[in-house]
PDB file of N, CA and C in Angstrom:
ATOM      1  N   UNK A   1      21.465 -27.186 -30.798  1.00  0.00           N
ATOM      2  CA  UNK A   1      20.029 -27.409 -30.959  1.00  0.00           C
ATOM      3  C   UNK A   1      19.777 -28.087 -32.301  1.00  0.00           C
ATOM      4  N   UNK A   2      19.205 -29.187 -32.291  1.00  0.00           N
ATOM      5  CA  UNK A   2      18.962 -29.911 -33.304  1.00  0.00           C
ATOM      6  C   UNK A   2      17.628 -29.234 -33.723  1.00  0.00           C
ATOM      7  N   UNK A   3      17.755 -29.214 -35.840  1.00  0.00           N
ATOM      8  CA  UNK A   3      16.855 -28.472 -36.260  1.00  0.00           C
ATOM      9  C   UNK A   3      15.498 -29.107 -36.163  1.00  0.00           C
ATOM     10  N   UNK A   4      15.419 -30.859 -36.312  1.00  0.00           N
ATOM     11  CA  UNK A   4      14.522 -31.309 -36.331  1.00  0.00           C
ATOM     12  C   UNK A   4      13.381 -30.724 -35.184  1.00  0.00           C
ATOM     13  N   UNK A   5      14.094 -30.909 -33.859  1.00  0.00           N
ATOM     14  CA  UNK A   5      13.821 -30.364 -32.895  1.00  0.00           C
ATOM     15  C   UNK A   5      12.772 -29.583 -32.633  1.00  0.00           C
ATOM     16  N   UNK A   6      13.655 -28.489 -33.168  1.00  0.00           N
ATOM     17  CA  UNK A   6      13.155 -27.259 -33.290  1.00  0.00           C
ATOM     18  C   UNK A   6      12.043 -26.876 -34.471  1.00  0.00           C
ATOM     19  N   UNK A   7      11.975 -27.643 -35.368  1.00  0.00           N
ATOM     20  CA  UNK A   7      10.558 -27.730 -35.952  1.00  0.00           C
ATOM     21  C   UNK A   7       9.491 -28.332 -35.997  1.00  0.00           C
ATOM     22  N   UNK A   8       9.543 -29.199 -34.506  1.00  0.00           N
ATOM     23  CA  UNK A   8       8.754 -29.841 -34.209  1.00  0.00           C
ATOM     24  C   UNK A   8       8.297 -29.009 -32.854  1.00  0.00           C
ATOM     25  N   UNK A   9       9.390 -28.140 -31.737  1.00  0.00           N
ATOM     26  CA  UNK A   9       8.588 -27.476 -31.522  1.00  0.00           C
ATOM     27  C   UNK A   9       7.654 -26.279 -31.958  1.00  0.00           C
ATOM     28  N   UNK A  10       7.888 -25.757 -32.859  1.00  0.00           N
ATOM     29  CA  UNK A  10       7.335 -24.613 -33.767  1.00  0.00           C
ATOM     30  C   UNK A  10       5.905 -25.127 -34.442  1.00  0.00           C
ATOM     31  N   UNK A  11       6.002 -26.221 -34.710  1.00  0.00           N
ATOM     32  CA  UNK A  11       4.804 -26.856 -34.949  1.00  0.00           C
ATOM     33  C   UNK A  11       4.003 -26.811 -33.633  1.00  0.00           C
ATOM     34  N   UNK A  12       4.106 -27.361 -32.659  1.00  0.00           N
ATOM     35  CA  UNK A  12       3.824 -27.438 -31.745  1.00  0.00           C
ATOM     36  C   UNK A  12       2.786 -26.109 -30.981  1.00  0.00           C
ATOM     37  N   UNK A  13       3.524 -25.229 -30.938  1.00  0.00           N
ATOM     38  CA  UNK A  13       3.230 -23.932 -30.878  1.00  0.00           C
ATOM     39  C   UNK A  13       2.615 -23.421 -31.805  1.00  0.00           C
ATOM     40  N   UNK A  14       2.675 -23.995 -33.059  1.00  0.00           N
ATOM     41  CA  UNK A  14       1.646 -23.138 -34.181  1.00  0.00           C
ATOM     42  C   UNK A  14       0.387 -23.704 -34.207  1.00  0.00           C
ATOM     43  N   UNK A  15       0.259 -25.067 -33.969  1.00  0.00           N
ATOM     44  CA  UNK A  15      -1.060 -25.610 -33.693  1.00  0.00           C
ATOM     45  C   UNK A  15      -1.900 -26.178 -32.616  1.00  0.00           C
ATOM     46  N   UNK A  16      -1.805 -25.367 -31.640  1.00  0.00           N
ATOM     47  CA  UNK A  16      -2.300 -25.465 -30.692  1.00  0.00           C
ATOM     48  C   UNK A  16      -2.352 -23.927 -29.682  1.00  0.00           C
ATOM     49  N   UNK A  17      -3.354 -23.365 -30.245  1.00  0.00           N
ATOM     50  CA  UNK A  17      -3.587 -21.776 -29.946  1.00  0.00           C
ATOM     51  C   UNK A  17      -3.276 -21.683 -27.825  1.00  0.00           C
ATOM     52  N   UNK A  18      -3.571 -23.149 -27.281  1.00  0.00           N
ATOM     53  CA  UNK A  18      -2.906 -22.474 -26.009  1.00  0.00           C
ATOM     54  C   UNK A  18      -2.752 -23.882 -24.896  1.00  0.00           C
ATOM     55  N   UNK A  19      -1.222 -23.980 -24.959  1.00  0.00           N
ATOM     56  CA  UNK A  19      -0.153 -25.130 -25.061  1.00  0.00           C
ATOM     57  C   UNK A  19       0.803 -24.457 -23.995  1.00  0.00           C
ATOM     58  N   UNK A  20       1.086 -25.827 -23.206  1.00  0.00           N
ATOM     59  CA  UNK A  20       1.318 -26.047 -22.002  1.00  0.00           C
ATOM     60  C   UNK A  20       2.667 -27.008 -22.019  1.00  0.00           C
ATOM     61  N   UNK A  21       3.640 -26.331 -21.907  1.00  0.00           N
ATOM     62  CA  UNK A  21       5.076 -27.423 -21.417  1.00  0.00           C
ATOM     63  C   UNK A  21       4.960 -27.453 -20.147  1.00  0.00           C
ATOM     64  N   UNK A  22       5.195 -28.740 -19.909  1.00  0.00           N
ATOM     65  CA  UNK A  22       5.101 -29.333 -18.360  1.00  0.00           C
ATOM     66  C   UNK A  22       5.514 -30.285 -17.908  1.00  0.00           C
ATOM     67  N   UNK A  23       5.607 -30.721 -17.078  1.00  0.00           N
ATOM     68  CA  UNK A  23       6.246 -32.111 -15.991  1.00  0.00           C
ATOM     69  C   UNK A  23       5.115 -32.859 -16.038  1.00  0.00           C
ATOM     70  N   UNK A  24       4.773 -33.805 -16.441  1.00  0.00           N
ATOM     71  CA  UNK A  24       3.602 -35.151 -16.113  1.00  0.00           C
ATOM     72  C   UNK A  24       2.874 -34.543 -17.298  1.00  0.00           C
ATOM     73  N   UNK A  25       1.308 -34.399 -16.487  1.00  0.00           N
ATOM     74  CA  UNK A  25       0.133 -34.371 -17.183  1.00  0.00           C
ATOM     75  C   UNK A  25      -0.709 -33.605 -16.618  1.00  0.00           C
ATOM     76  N   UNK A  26      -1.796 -33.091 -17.412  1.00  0.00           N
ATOM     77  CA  UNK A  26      -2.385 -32.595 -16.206  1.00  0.00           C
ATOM     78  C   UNK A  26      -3.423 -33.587 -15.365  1.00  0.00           C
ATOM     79  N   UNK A  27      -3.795 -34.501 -15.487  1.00  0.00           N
ATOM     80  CA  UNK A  27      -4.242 -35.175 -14.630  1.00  0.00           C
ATOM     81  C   UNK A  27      -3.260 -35.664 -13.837  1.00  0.00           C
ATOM     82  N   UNK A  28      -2.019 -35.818 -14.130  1.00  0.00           N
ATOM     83  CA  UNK A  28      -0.784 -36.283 -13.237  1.00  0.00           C
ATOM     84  C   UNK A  28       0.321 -35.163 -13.167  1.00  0.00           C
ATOM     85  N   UNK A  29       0.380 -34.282 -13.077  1.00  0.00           N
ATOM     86  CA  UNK A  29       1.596 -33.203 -12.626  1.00  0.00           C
ATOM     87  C   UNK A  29       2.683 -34.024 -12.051  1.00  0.00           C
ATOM     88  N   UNK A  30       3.827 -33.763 -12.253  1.00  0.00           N
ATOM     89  CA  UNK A  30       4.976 -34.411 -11.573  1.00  0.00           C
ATOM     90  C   UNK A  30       6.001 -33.550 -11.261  1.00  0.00           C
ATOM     91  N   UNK A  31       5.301 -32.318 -10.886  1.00  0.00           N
ATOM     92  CA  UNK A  31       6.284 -30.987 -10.026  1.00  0.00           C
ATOM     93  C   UNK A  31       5.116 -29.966  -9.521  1.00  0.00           C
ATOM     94  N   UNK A  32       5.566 -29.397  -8.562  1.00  0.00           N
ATOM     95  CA  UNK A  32       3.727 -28.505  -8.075  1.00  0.00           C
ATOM     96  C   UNK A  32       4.154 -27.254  -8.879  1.00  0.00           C
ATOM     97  N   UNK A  33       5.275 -26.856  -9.779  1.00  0.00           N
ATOM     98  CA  UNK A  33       4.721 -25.910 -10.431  1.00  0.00           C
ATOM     99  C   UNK A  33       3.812 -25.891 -11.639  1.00  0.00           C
ATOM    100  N   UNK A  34       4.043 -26.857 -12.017  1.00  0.00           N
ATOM    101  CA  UNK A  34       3.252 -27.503 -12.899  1.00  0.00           C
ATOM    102  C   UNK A  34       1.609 -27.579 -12.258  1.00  0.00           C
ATOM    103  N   UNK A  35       1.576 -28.154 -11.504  1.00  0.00           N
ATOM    104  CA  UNK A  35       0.298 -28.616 -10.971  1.00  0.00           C
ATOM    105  C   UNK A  35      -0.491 -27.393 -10.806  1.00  0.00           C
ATOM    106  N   UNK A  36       0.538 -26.505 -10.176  1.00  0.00           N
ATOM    107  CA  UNK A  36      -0.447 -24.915  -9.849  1.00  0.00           C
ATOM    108  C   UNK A  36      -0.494 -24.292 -11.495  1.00  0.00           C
ATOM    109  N   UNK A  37       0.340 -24.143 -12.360  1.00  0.00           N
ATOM    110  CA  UNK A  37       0.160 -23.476 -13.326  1.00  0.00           C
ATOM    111  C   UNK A  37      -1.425 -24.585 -14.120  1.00  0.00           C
ATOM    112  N   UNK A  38      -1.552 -26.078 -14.313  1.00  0.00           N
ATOM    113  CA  UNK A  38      -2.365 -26.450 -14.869  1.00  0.00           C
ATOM    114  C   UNK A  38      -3.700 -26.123 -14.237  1.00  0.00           C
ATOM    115  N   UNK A  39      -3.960 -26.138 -12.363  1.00  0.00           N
ATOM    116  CA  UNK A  39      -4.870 -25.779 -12.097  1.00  0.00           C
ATOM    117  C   UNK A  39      -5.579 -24.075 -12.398  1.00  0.00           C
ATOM    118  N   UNK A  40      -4.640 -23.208 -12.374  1.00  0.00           N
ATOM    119  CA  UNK A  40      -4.431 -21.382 -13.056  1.00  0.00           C
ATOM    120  C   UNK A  40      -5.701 -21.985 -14.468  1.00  0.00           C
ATOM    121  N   UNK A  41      -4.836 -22.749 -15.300  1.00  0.00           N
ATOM    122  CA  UNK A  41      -5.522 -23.132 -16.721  1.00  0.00           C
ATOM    123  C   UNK A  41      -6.894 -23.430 -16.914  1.00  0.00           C
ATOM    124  N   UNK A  42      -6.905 -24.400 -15.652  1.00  0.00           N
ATOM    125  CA  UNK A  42      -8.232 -25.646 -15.783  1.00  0.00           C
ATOM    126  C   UNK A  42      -9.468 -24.019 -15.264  1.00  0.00           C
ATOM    127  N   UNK A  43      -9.369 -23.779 -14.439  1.00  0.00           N
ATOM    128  CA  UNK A  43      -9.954 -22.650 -14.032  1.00  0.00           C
ATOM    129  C   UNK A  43     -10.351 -21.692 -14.651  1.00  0.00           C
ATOM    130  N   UNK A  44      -9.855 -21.341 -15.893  1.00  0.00           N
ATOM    131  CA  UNK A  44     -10.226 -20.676 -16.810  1.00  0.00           C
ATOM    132  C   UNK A  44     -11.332 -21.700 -17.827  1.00  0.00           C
ATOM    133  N   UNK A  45     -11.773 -23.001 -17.709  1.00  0.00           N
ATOM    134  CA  UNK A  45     -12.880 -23.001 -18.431  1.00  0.00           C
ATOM    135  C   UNK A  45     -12.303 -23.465 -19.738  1.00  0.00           C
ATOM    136  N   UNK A  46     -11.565 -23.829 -20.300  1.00  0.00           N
ATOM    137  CA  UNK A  46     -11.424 -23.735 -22.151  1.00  0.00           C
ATOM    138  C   UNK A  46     -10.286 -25.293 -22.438  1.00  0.00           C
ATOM    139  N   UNK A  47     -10.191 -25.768 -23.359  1.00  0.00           N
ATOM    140  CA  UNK A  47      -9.389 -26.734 -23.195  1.00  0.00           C
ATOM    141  C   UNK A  47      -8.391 -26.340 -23.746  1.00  0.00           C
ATOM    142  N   UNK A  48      -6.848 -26.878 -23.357  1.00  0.00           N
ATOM    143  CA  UNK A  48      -5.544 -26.927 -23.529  1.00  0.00           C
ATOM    144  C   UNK A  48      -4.304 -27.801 -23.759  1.00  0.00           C
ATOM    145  N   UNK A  49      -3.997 -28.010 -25.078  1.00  0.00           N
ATOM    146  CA  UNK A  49      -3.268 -29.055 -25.452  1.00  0.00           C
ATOM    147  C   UNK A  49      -1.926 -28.613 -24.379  1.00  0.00           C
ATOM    148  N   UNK A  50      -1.400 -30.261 -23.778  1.00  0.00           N
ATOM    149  CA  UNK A  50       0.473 -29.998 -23.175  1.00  0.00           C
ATOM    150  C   UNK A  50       0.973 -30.997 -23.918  1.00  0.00           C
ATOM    151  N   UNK A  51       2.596 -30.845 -23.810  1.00  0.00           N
ATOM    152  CA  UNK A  51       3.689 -31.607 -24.004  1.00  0.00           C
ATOM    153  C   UNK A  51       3.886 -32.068 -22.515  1.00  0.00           C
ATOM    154  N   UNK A  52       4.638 -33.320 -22.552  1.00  0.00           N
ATOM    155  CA  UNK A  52       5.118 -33.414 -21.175  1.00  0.00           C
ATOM    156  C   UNK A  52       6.931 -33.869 -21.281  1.00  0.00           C
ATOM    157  N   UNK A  53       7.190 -32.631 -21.034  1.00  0.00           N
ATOM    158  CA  UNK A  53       8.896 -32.601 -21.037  1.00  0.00           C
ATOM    159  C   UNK A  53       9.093 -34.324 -20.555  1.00  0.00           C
ATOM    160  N   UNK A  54       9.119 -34.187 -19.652  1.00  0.00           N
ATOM    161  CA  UNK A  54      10.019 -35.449 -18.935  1.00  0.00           C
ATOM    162  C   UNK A  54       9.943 -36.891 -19.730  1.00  0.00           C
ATOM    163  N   UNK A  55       8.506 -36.919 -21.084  1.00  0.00           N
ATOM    164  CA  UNK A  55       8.704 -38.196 -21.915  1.00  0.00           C
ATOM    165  C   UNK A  55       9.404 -37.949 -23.263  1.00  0.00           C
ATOM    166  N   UNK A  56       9.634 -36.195 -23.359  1.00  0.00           N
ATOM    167  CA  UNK A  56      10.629 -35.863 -24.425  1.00  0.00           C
ATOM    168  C   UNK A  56      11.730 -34.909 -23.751  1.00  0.00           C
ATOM    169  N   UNK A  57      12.362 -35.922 -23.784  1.00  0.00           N
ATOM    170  CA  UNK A  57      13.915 -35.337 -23.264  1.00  0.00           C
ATOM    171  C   UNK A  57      14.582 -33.807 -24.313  1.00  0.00           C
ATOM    172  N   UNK A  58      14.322 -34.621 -25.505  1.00  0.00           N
ATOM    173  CA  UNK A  58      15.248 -33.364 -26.501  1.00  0.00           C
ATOM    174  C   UNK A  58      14.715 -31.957 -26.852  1.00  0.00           C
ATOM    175  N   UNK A  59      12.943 -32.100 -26.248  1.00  0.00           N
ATOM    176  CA  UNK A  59      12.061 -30.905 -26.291  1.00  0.00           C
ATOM    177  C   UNK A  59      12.432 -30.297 -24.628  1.00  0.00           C
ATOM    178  N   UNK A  60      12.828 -31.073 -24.152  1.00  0.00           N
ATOM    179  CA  UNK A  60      13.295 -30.199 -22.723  1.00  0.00           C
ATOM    180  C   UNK A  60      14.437 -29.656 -22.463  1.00  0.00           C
ATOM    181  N   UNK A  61      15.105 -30.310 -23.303  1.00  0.00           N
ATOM    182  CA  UNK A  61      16.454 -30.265 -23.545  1.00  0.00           C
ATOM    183  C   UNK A  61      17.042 -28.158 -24.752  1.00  0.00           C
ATOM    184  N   UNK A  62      16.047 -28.217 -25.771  1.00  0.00           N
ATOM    185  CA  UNK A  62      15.921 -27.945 -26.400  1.00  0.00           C
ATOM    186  C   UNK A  62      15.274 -26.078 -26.281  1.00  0.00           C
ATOM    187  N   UNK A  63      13.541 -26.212 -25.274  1.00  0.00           N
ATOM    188  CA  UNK A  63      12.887 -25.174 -25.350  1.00  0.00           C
ATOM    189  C   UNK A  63      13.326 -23.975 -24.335  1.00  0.00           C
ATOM    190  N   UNK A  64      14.090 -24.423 -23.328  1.00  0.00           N
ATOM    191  CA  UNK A  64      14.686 -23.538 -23.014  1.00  0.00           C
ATOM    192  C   UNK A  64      15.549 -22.441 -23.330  1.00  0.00           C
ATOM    193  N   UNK A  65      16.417 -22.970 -24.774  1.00  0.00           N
ATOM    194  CA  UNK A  65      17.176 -21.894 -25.353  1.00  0.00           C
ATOM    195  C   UNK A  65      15.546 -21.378 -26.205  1.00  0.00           C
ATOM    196  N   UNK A  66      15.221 -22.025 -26.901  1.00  0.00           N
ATOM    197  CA  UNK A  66      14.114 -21.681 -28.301  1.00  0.00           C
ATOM    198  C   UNK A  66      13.795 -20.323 -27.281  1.00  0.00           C
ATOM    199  N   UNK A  67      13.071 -20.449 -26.044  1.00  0.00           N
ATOM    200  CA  UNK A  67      12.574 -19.446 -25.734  1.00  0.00           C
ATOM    201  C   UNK A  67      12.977 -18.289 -24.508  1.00  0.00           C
ATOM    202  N   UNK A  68      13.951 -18.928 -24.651  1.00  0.00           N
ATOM    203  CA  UNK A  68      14.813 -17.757 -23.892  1.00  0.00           C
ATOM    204  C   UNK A  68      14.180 -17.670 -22.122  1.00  0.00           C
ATOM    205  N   UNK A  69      13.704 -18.966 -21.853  1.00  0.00           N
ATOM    206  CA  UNK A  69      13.245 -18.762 -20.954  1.00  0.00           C
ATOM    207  C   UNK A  69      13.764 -20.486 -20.340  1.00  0.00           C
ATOM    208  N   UNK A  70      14.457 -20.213 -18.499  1.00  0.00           N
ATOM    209  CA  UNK A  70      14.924 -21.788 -18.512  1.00  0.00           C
ATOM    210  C   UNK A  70      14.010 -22.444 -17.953  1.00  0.00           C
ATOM    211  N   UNK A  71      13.299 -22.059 -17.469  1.00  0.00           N
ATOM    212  CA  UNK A  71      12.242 -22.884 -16.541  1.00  0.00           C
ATOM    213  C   UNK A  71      10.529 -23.830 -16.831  1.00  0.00           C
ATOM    214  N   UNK A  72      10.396 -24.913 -16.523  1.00  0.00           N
ATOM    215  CA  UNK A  72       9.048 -25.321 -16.810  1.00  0.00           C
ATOM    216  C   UNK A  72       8.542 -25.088 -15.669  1.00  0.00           C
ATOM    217  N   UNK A  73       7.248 -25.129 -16.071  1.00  0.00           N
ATOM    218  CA  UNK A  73       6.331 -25.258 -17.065  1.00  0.00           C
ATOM    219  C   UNK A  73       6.552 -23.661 -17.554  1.00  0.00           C
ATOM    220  N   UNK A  74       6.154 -23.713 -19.234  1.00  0.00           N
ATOM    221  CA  UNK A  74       6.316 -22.644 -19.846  1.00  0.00           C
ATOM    222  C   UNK A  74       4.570 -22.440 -20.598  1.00  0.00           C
ATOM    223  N   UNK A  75       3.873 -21.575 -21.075  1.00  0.00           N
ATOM    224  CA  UNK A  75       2.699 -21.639 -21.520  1.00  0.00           C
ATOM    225  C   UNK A  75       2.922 -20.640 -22.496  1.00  0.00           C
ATOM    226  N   UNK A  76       1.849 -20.831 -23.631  1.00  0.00           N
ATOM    227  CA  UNK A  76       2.033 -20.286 -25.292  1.00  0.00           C
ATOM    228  C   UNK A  76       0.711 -20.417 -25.553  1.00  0.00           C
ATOM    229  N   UNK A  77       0.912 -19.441 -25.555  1.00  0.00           N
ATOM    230  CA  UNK A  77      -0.984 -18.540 -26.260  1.00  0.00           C
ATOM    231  C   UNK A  77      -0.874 -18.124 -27.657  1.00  0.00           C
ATOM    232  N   UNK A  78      -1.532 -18.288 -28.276  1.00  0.00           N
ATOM    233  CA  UNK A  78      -1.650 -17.668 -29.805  1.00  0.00           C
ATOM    234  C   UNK A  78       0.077 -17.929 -30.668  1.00  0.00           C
ATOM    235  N   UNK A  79       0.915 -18.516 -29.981  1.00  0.00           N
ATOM    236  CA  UNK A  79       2.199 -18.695 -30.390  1.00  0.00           C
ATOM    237  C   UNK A  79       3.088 -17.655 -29.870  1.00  0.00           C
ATOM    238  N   UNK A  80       2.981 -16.597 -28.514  1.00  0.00           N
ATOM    239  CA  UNK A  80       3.509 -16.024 -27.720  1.00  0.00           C
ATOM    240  C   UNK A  80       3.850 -16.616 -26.404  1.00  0.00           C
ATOM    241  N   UNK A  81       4.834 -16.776 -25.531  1.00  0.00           N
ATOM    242  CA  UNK A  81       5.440 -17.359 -24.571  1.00  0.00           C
ATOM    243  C   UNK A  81       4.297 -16.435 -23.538  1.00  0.00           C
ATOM    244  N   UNK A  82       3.868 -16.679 -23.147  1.00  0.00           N
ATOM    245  CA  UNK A  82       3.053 -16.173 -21.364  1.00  0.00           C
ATOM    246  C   UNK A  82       4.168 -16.135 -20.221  1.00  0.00           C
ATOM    247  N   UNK A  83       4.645 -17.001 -19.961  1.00  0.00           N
ATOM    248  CA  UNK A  83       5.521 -17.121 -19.333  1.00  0.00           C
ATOM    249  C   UNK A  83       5.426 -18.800 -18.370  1.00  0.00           C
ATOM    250  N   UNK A  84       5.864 -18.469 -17.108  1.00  0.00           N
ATOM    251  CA  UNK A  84       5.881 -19.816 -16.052  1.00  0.00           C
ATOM    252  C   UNK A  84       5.135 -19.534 -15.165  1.00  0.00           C
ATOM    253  N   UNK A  85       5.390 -20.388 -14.072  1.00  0.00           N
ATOM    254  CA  UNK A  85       4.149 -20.426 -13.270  1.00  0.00           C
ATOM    255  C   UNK A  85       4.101 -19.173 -12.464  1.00  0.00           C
ATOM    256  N   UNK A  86       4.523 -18.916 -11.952  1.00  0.00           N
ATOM    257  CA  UNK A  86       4.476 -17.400 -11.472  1.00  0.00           C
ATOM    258  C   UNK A  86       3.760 -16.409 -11.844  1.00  0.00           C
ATOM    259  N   UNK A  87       3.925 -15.972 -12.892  1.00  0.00           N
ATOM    260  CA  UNK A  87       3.296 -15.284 -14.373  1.00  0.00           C
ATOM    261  C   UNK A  87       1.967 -15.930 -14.179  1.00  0.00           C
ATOM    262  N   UNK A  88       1.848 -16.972 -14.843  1.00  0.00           N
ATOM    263  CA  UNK A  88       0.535 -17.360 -14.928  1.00  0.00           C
ATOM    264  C   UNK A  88      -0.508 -16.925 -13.384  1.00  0.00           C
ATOM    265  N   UNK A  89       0.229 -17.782 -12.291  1.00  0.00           N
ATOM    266  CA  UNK A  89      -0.327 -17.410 -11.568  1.00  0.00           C
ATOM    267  C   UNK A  89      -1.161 -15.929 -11.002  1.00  0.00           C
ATOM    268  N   UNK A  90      -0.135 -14.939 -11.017  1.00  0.00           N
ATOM    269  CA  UNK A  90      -0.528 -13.745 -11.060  1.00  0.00           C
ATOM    270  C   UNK A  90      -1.296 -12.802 -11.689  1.00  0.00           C
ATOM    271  N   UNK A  91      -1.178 -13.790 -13.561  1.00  0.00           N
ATOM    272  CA  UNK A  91      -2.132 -13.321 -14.362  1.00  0.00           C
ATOM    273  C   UNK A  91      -3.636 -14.196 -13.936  1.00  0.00           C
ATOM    274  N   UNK A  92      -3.894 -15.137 -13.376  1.00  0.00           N
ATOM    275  CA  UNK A  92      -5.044 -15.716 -12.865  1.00  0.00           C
ATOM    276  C   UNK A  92      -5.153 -14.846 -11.868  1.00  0.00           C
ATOM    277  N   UNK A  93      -4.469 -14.649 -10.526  1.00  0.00           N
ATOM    278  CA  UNK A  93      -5.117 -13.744  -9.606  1.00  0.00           C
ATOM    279  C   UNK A  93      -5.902 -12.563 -10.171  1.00  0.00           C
ATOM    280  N   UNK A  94      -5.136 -11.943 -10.772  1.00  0.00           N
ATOM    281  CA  UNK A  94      -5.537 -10.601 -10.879  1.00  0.00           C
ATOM    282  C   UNK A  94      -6.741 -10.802 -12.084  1.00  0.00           C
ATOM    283  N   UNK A  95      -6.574 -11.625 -12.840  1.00  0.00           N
ATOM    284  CA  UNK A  95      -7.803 -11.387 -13.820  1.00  0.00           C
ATOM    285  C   UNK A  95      -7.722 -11.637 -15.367  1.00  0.00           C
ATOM    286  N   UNK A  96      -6.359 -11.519 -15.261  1.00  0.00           N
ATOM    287  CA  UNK A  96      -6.033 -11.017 -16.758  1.00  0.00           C
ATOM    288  C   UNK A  96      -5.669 -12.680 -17.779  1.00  0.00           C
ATOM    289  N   UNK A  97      -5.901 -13.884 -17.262  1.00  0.00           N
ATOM    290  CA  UNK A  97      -5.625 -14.909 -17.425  1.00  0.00           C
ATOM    291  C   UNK A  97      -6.925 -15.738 -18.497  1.00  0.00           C
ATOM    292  N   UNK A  98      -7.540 -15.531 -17.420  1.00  0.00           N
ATOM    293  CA  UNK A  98      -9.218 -15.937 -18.101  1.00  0.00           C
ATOM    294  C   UNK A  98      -9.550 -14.745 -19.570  1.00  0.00           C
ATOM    295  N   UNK A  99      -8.995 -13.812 -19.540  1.00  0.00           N
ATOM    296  CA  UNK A  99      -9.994 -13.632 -21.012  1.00  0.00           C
ATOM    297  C   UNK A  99      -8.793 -14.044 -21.747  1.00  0.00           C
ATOM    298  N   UNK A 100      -7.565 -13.878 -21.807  1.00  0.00           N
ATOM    299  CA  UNK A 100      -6.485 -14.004 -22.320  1.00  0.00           C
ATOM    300  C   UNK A 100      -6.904 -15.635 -23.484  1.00  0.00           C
ATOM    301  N   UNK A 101      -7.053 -16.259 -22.342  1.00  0.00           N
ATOM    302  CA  UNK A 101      -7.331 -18.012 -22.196  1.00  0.00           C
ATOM    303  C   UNK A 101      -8.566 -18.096 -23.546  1.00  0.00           C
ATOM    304  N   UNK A 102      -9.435 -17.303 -22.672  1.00  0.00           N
ATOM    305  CA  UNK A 102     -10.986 -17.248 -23.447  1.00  0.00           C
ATOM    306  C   UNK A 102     -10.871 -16.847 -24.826  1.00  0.00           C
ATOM    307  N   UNK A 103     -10.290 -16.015 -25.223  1.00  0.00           N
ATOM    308  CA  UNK A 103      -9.812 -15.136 -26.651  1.00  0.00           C
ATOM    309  C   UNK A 103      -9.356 -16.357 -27.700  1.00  0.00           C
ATOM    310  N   UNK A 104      -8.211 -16.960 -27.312  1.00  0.00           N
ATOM    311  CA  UNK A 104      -7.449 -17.497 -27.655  1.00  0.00           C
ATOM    312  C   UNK A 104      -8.035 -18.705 -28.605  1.00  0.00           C
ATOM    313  N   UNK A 105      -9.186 -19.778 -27.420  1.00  0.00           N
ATOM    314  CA  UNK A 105      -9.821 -20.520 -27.234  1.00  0.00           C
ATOM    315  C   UNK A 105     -10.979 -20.213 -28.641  1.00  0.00           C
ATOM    316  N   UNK A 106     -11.313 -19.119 -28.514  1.00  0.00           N
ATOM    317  CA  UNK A 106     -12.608 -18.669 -29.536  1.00  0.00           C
ATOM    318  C   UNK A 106     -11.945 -18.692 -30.880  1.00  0.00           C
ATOM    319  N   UNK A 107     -10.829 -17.843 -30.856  1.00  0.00           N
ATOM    320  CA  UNK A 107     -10.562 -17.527 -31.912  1.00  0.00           C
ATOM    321  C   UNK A 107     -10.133 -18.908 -32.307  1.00  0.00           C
ATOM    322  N   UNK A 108     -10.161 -19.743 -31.886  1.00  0.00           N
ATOM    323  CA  UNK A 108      -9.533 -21.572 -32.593  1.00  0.00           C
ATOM    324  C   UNK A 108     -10.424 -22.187 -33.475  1.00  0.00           C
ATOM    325  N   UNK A 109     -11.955 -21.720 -32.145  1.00  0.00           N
ATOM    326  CA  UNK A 109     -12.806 -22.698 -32.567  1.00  0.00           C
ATOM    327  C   UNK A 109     -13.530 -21.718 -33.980  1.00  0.00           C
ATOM    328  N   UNK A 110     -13.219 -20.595 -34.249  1.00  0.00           N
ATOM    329  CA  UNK A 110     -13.676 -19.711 -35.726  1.00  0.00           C
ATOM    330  C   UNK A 110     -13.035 -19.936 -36.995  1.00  0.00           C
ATOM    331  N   UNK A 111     -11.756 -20.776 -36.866  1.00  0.00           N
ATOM    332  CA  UNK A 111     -11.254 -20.773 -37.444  1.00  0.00           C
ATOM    333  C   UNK A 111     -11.233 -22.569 -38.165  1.00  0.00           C
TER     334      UNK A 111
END
């Protein structure tokens, strides 16, 4: 793991209270887990900075070890891993997604 790398994702994650690794965009998804985890997001109301792995190879290459997790799309709230789409998803069903989202979102714009 190259350090540069890795302090560019840490940056990444530190400034942007709720950040989205993903395939495409979200106006362009280029995997449906992606697409379902950005729609989970959009649904909650609040805006959300992404990366899009597939135009940075060495951040895709890379965030899988950083976070101990292998799979995209990955999502980072307050600089905590949420998890993938699954996760997300389930935390949108049930509820627990939207204030999570909402919190996050507020506390950005107070600061």
């Amino acid at each position: 793991m190259s350090q540069e790398v890795l302090d560019t994702i840490r940056e990444q994650i530190d400034a942007n209270p709720i950040l989205l690794y993903m395939k495409g965009s979200p106006q362009a998804p280029q995997c449906g887990f992606s697409a379902q985890t950005v729609q989970c997001l959009m649904a909650c109301g609040e805006r959300f900075a992404y990366v899009d792995i597939l135009s940075h190879p060495a951040i895709r290459a890379t965030l899988p070890q950083y976070a101990n997790w292998p799979t995209f799309p990955q999502l980072y709230v307050e600089g905590e891993l949420v998890g993938g789409c699954d996760i997300v998803t389930e935390m949108y069903q049930s509820g627990e997604l939207e204030p999570l989202v909402k919190e996050a979102a507020g506390r950005a714009e107070d600061s």
